[in-house]
C-alpha atoms as a PDB file:
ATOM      1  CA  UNK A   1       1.247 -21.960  -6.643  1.00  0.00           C
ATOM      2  CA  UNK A   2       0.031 -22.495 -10.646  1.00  0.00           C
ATOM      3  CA  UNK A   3       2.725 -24.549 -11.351  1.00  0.00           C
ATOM      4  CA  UNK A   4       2.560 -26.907  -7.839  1.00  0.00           C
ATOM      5  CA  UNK A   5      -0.752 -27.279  -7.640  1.00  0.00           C
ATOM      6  CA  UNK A   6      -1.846 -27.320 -11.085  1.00  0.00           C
ATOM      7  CA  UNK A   7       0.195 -26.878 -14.166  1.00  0.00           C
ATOM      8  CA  UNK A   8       1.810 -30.459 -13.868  1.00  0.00           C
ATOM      9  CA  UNK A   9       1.630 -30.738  -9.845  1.00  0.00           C
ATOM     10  CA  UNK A  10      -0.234 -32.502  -7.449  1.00  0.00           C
ATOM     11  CA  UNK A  11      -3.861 -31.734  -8.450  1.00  0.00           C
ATOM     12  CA  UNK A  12      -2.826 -33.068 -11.590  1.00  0.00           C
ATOM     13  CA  UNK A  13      -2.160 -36.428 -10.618  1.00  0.00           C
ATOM     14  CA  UNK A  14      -5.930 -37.130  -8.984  1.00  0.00           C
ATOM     15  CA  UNK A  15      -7.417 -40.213 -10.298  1.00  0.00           C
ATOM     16  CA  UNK A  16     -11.101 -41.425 -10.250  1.00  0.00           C
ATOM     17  CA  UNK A  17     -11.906 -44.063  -7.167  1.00  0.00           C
ATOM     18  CA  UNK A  18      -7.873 -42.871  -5.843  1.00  0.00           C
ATOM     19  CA  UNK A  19      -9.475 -41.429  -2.698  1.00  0.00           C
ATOM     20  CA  UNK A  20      -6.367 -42.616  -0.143  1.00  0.00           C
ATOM     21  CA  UNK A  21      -3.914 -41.649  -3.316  1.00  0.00           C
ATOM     22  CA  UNK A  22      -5.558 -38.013  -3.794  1.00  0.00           C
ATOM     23  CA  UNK A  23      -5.734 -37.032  -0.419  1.00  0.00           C
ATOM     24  CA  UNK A  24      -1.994 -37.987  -0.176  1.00  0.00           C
ATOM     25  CA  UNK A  25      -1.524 -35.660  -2.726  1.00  0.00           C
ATOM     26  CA  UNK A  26      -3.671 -32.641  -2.032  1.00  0.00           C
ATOM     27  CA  UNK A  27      -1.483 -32.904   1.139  1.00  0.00           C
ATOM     28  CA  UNK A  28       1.893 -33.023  -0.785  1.00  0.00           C
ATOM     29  CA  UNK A  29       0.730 -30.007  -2.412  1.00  0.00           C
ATOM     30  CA  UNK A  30      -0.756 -27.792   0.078  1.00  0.00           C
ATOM     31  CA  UNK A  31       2.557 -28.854   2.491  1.00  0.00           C
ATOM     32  CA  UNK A  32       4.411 -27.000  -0.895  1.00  0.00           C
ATOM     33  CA  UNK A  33       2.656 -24.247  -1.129  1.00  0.00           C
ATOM     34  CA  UNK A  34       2.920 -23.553   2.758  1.00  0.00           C
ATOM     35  CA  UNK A  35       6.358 -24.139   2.336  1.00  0.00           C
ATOM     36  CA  UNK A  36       7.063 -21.288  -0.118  1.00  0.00           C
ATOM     37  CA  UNK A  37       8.657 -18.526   0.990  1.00  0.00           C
ATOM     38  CA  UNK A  38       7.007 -15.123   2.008  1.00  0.00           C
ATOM     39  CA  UNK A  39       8.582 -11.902  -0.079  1.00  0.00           C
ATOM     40  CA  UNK A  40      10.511  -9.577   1.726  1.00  0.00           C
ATOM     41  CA  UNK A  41       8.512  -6.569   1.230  1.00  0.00           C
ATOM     42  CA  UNK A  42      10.677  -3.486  -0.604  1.00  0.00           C
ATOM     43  CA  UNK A  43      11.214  -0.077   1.460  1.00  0.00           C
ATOM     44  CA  UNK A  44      11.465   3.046  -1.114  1.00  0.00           C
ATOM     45  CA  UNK A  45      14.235   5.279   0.341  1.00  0.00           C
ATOM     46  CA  UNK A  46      14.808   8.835  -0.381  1.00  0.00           C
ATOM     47  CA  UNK A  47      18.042   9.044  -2.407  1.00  0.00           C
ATOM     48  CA  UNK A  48      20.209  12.051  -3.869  1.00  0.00           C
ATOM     49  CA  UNK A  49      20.088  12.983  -7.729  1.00  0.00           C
ATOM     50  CA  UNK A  50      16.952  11.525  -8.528  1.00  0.00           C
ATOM     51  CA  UNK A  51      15.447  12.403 -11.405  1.00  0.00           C
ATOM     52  CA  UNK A  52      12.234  12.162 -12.948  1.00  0.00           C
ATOM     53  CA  UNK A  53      12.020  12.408 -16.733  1.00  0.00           C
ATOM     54  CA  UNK A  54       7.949  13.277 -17.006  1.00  0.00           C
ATOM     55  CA  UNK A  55       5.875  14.173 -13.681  1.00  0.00           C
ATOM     56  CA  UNK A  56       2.058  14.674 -13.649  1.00  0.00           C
ATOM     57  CA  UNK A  57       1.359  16.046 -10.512  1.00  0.00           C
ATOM     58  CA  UNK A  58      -1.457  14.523  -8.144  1.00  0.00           C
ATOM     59  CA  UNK A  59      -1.292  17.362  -5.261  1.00  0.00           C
ATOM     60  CA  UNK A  60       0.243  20.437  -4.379  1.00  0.00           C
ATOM     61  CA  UNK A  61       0.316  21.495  -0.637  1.00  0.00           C
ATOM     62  CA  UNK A  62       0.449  25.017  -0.636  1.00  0.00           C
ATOM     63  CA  UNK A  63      -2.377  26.775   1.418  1.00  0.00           C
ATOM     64  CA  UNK A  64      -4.492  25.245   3.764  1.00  0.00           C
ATOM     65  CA  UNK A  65      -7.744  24.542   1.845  1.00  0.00           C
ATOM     66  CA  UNK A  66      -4.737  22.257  -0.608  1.00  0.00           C
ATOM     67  CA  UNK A  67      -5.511  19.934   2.705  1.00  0.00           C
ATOM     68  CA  UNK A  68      -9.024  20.104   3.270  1.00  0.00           C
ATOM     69  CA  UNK A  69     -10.246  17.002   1.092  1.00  0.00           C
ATOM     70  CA  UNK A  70      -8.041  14.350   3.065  1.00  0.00           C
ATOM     71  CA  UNK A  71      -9.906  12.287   5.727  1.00  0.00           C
ATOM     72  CA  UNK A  72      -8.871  10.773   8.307  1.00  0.00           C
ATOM     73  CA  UNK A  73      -8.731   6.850   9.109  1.00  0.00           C
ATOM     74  CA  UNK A  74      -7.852   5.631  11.858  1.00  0.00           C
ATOM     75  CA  UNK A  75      -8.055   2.072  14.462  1.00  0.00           C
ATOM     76  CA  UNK A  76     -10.808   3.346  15.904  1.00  0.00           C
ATOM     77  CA  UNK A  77     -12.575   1.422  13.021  1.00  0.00           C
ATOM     78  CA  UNK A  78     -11.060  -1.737  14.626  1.00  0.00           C
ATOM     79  CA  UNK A  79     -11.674  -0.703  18.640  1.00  0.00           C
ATOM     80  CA  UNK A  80      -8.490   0.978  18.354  1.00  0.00           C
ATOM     81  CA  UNK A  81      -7.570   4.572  20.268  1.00  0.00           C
ATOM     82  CA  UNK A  82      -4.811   5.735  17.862  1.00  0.00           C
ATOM     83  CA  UNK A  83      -4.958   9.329  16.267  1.00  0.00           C
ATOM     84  CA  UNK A  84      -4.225  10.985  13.543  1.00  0.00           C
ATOM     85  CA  UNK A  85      -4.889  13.795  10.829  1.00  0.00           C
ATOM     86  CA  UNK A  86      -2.862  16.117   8.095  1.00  0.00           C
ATOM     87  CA  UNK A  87      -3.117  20.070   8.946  1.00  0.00           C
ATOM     88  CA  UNK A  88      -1.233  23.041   6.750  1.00  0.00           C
ATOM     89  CA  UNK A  89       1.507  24.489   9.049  1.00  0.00           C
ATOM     90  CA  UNK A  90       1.606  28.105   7.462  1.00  0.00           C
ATOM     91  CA  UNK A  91       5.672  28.369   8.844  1.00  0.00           C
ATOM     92  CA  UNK A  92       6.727  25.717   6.757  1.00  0.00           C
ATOM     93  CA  UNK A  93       4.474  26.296   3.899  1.00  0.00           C
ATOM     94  CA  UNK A  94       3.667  22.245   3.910  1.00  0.00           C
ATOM     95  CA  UNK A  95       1.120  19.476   5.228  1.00  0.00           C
ATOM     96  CA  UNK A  96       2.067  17.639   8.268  1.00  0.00           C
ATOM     97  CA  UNK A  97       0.759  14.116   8.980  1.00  0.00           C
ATOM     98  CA  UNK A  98       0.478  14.353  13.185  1.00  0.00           C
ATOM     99  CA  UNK A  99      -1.098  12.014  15.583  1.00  0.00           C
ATOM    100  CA  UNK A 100      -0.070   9.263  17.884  1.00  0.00           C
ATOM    101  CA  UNK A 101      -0.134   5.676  17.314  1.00  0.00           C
ATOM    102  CA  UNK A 102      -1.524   3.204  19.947  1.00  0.00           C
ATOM    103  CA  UNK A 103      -1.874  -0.356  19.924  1.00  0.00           C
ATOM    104  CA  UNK A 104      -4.404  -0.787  22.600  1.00  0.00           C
ATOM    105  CA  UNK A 105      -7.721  -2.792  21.526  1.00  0.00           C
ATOM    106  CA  UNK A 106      -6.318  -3.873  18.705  1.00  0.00           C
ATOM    107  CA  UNK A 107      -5.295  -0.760  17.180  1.00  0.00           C
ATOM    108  CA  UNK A 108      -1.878   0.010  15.486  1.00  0.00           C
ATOM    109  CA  UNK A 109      -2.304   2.655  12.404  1.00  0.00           C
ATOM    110  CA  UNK A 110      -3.540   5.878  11.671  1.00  0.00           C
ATOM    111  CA  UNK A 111      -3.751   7.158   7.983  1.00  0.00           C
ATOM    112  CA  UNK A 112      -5.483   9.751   5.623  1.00  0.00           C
ATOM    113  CA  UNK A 113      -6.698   9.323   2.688  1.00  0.00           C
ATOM    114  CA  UNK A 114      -7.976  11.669  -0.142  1.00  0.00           C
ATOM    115  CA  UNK A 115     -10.820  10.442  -3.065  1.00  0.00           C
ATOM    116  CA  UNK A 116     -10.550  12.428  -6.105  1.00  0.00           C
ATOM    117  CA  UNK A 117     -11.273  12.619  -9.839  1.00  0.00           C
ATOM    118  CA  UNK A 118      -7.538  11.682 -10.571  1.00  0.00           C
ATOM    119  CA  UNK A 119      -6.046  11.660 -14.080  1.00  0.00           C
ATOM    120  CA  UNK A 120      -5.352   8.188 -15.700  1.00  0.00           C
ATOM    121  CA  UNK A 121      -1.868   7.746 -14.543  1.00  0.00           C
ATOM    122  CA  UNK A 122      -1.389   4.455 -17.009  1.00  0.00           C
ATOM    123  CA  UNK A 123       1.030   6.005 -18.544  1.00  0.00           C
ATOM    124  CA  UNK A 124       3.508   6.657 -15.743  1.00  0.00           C
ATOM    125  CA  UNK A 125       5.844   4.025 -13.771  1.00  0.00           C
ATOM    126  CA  UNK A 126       5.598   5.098 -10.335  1.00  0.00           C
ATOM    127  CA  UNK A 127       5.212   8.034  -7.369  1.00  0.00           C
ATOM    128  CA  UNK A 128       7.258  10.749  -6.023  1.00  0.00           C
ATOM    129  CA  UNK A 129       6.850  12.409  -2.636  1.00  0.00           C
ATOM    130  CA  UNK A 130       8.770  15.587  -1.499  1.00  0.00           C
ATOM    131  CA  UNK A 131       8.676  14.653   2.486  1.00  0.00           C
ATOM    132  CA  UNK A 132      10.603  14.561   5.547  1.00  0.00           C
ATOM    133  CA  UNK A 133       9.753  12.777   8.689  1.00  0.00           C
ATOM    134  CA  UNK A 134      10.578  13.791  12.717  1.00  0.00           C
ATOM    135  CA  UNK A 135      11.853  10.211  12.748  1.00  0.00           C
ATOM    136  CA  UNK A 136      13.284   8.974   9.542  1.00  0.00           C
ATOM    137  CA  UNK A 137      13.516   5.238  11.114  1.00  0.00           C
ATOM    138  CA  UNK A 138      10.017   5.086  10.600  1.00  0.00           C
ATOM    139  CA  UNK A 139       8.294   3.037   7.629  1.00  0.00           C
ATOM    140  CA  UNK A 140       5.663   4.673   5.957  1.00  0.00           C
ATOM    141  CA  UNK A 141       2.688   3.154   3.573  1.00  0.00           C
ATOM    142  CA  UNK A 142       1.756   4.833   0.487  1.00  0.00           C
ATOM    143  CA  UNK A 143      -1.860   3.572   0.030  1.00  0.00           C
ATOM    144  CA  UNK A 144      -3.190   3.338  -3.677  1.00  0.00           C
ATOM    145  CA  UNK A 145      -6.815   2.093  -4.674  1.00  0.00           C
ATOM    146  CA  UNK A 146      -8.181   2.082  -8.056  1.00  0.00           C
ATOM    147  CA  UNK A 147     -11.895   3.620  -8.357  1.00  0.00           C
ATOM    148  CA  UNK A 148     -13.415  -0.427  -7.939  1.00  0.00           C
ATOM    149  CA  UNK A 149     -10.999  -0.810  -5.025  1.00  0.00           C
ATOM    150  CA  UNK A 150     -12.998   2.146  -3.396  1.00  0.00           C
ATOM    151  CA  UNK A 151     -16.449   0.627  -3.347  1.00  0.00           C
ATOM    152  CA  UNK A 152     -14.659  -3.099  -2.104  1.00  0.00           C
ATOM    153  CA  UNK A 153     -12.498  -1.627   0.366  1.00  0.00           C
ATOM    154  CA  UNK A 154      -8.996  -2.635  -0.962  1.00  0.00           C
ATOM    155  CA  UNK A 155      -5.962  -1.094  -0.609  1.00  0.00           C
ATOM    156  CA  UNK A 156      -2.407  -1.844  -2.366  1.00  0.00           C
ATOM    157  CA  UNK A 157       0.286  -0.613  -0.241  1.00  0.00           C
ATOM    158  CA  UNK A 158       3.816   0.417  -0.728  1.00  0.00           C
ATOM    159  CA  UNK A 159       6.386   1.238   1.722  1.00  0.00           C
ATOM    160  CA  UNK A 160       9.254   4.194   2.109  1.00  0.00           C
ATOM    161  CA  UNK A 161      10.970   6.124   4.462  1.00  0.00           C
ATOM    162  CA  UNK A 162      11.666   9.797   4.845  1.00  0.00           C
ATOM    163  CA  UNK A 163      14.240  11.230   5.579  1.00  0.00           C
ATOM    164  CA  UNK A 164      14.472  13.247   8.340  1.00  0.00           C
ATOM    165  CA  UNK A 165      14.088  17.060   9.709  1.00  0.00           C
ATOM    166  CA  UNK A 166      15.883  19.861   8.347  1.00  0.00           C
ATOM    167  CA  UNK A 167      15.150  19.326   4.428  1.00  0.00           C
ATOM    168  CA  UNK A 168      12.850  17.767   2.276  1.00  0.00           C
ATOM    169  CA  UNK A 169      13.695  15.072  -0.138  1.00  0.00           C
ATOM    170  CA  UNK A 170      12.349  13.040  -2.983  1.00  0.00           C
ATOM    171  CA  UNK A 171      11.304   9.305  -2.322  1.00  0.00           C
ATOM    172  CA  UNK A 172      10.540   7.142  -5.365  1.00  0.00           C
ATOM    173  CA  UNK A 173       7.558   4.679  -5.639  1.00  0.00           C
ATOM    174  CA  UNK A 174       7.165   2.893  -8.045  1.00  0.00           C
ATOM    175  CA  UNK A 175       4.161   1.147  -9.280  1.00  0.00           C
ATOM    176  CA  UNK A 176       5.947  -2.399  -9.205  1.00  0.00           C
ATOM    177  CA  UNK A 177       6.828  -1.939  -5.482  1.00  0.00           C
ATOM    178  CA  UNK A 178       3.057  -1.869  -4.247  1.00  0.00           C
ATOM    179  CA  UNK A 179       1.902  -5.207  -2.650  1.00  0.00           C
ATOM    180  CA  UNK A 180      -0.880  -7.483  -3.415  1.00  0.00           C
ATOM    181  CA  UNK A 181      -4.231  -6.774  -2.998  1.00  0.00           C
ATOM    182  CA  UNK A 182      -5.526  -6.928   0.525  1.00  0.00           C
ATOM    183  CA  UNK A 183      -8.596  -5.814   2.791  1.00  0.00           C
ATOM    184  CA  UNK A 184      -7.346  -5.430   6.748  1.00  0.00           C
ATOM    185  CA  UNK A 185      -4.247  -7.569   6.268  1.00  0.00           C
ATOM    186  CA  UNK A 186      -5.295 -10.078   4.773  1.00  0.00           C
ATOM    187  CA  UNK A 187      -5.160 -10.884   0.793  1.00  0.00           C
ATOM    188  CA  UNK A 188      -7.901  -9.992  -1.619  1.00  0.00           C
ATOM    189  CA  UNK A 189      -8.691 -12.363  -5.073  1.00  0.00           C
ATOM    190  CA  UNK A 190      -9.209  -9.436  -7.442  1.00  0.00           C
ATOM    191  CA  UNK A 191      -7.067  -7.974 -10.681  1.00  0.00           C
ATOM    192  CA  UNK A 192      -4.478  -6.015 -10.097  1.00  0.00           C
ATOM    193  CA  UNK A 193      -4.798  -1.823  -9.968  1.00  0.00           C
ATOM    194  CA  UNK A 194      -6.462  -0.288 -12.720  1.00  0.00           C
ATOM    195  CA  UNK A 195      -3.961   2.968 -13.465  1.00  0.00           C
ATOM    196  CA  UNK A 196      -6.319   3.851 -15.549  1.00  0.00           C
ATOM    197  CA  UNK A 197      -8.828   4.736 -13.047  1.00  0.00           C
ATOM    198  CA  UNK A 198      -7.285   6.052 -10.137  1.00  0.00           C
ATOM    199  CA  UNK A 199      -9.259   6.573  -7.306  1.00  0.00           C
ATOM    200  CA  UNK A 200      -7.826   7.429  -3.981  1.00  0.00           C
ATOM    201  CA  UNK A 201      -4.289   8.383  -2.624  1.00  0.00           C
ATOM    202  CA  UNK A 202      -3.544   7.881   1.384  1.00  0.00           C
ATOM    203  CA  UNK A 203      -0.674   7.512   3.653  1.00  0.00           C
END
């Protein structure tokens, strides 16, 4: 967008007293801009013999009270009916993200999320989760804020997949694959995540 609109583009080219000529190109340049191509956005997948060389763990589910600091959000914030929430199942020794998603009234989603004192994770490249899902055609969101995306209400999202019941594998995130900034869908002018100060983990 830098280089059509501005680093030798169209908005470069406005003269004084030009009005027809500017307007002609102010055109030119938003029709380019419109015109450039949305990115495809990337699914993490789980995948066998992954290794990670250095892991700082963020959570450990491995009694009920491990789950007790997650809240849930869900459509209802948006009219929506959907619901949602992670519990401890004691027979598998794991948390289970459960609900059911509706799209009446605008809804669509259900998530949890979890704000902590988290380490500064600057140093790192990327997530890991140890999952499975009861539908591994499902596309998850791994949702990441940074402790000034907490008080805006921003989220950077990533995508994966799980795969699915019987065992639990390792799905790869990493930092590079979360998406711009955005508040409800729609993009947020801001700096990108601060790994430095980490400030709430959701799904």
């Amino acid at each position: 967008v830098h280089a059509i609109l501005l680093g030798g583009g169209r908005l470069a080219r406005l003269r004084d007293g030009a009005s027809d000529e500017n307007a002609w190109q102010l055109r030119y340049g938003l029709d380019a801009v419109l015109a450039i191509p949305e990115e495809t956005p990337v699914i993490a997948r789980p995948q066998d013999g992954q290794t990670v060389a250095e892991v700082l763990p963020l959570g450990r589910f491995t009694d009920p009270g491990s789950v007790r600091g997650f809240q849930a959000l869900n459509d209802g914030v948006m009219g929506g009916v959907s619901e949602g929430g992670l519990g401890f199942s004691t027979a598998e020794e794991c948390a289970v993200f459960a609900g059911i998603v509706r799209t009446e009234y605008n809804g669509g989603f259900s998530s949890v999320r979890l704000q902590d004192d988290y380490p500064d994770v600057s140093g790192y490249t990327g997530f890991y989760l140890d999952c499975q899902s009861s539908d591994p055609s499902k596309v998850w969101s791994l949702v990441i804020k940074d402790v000034a995306a907490v008080m805006q209400q921003t989220n950077f999202k990533a995508q994966f997949q799980a795969p699915g019941p019987g065992a639990f594998g390792r799905v790869l995130i990493p930092f590079a694959a979360l998406g711009p900034p955005e508040r409800f869908g729609r993009p947020v002018q801001r700096p990108g995540m601060d790994w430095a100060a980490l400030g709430e983990v959701g799904l």
